[in-house]
N, C-alpha and C. Protein backbone atom coordinates (compact mmCIF):
# COMPACT_ATOMS: atom_id res chain seq x y z
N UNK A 1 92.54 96.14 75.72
CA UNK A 1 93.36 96.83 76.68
C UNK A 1 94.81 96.37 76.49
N UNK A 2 95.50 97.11 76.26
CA UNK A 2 97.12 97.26 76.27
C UNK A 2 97.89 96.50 77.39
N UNK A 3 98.77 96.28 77.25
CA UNK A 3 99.92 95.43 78.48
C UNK A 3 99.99 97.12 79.44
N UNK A 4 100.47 97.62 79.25
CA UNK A 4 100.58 99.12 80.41
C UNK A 4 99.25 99.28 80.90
N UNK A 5 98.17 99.33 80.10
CA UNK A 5 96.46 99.61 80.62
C UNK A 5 96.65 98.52 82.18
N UNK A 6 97.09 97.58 81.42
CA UNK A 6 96.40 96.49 82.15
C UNK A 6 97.65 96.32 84.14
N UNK A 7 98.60 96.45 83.33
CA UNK A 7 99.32 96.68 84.59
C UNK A 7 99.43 97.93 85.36
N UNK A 8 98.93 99.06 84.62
CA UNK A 8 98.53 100.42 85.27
C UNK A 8 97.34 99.64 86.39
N UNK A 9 96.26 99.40 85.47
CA UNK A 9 95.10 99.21 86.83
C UNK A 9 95.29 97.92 87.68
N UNK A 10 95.95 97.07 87.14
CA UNK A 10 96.24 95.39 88.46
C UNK A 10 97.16 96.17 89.15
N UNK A 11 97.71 96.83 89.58
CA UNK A 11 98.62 97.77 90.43
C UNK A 11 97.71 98.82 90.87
N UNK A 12 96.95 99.03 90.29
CA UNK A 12 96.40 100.18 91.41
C UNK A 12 96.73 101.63 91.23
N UNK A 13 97.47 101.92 89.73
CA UNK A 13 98.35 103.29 89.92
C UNK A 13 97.80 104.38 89.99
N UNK A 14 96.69 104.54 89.96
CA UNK A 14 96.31 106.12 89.92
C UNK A 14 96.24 106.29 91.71
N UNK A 15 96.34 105.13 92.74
CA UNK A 15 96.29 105.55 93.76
C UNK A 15 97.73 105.03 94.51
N UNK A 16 98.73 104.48 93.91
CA UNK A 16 99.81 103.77 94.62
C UNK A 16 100.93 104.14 94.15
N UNK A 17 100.73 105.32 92.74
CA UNK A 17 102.19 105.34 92.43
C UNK A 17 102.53 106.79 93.15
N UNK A 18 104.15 106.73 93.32
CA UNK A 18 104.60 108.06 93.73
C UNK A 18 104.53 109.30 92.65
N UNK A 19 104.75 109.16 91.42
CA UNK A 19 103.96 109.81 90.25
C UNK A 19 102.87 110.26 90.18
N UNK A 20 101.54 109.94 91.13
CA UNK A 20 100.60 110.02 90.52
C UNK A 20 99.78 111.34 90.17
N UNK A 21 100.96 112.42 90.66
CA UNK A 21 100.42 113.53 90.81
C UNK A 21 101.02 114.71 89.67
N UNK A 22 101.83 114.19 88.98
CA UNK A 22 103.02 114.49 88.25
C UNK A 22 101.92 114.57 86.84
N UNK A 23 102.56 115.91 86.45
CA UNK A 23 101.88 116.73 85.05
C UNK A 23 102.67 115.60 83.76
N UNK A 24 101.83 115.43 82.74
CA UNK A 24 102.15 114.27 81.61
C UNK A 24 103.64 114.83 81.21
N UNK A 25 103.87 116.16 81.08
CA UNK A 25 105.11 116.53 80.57
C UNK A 25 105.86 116.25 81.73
N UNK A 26 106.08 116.54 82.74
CA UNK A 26 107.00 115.99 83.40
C UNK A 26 107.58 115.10 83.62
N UNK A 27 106.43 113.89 83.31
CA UNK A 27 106.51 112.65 83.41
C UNK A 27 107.69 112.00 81.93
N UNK A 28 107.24 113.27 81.06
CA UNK A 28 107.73 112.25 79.72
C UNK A 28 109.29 113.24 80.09
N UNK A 29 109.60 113.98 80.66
CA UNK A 29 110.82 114.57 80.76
C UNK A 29 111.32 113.34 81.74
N UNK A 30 110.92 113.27 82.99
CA UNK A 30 111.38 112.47 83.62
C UNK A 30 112.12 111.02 82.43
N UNK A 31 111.00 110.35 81.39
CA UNK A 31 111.84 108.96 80.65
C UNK A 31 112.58 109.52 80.02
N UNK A 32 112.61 110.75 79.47
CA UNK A 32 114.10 110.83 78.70
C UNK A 32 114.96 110.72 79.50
N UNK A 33 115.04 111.44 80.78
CA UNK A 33 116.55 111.28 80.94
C UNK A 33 117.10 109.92 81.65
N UNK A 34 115.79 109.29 81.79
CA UNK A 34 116.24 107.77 81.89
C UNK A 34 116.60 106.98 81.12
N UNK A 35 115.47 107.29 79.93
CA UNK A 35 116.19 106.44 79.08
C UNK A 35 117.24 107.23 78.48
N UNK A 36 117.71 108.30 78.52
CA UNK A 36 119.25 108.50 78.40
C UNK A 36 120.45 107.94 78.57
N UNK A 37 120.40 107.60 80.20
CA UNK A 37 121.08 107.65 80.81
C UNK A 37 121.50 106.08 80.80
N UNK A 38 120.18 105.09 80.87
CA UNK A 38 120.26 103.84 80.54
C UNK A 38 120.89 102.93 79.14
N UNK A 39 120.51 104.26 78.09
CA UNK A 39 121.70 103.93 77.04
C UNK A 39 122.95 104.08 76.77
N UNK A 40 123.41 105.28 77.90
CA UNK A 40 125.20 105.45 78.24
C UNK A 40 125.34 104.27 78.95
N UNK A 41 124.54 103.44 79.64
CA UNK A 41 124.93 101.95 80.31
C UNK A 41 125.29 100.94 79.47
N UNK A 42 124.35 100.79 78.83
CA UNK A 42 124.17 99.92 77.66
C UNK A 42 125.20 99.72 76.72
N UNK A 43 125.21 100.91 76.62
CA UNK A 43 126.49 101.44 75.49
C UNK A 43 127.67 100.83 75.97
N UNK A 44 127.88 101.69 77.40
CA UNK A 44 129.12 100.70 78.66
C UNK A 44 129.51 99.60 78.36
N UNK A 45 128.38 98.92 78.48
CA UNK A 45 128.39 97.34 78.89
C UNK A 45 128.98 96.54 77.62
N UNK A 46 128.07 96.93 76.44
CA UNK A 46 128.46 96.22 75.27
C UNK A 46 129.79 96.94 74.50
N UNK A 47 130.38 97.96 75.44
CA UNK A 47 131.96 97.75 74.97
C UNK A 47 132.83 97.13 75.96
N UNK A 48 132.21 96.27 76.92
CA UNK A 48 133.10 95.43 77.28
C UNK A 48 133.41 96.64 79.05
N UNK A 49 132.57 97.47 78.84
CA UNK A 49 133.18 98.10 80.91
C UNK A 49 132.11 97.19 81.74
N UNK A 50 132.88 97.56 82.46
CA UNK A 50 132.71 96.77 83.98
C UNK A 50 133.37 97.46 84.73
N UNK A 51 133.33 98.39 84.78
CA UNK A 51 133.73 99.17 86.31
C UNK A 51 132.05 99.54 86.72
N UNK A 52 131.96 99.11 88.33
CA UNK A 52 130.57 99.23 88.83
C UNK A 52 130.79 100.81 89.61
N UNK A 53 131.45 101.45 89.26
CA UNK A 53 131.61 102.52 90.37
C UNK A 53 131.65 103.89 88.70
N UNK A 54 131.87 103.42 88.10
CA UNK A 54 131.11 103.88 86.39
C UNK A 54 129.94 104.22 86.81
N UNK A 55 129.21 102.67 86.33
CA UNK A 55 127.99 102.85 86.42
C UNK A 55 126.88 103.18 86.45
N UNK A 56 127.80 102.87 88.36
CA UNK A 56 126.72 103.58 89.57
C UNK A 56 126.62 105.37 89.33
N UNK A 57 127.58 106.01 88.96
CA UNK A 57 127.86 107.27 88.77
C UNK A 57 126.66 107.35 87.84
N UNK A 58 126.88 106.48 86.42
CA UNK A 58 125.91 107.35 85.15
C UNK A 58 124.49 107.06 86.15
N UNK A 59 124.26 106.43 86.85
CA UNK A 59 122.62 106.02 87.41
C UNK A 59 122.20 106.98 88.19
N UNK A 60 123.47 107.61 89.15
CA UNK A 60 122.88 108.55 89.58
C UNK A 60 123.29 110.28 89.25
N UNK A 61 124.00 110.10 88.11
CA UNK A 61 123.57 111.63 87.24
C UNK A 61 122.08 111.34 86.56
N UNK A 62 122.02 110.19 86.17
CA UNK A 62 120.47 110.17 85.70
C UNK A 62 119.12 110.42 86.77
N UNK A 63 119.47 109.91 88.13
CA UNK A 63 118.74 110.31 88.93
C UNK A 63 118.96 111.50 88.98
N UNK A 64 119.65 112.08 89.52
CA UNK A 64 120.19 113.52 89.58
C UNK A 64 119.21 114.81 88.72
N UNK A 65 119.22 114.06 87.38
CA UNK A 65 119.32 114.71 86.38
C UNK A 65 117.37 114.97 86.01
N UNK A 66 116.84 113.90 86.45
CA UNK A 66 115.44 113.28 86.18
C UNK A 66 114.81 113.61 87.43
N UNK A 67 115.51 114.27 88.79
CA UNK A 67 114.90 114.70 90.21
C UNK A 67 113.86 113.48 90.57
N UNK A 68 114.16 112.12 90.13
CA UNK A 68 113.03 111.35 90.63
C UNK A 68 113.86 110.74 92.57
């Protein structure tokens, strides 16, 4: 069993997550635009920004963007 197997079921997810009802494609639409959005951070960061009001913006066009 896998590290995700294993923390899928010690969590309980097929009955505790807010996902749990969510079609596989949606789901994998939903990580792109996270992990999108988390690499315009990334990207941020390791050129040296630090404006938190940046950020906060790219986090929530990614929310925005991902309807989670």
């Amino acid at each position: 069993m896998g590290m995700y197997s294993q923390n899928y079921d010690a969590r309980n997810l097929d009955d505790n997550s807010i996902y749990k009802d969510y079609d596989r494609k949606d789901l994998v639409v939903e990580a792109e635009y996270l992990r999108a959005h988390l690499k315009i951070i990334l990207e941020y960061l390791e050129k040296g920004g630090t404006d938190l009001d940046k950020i906060k913006g790219v986090v929530m066009d990614g929310i925005y963007d991902s309807r989670i």
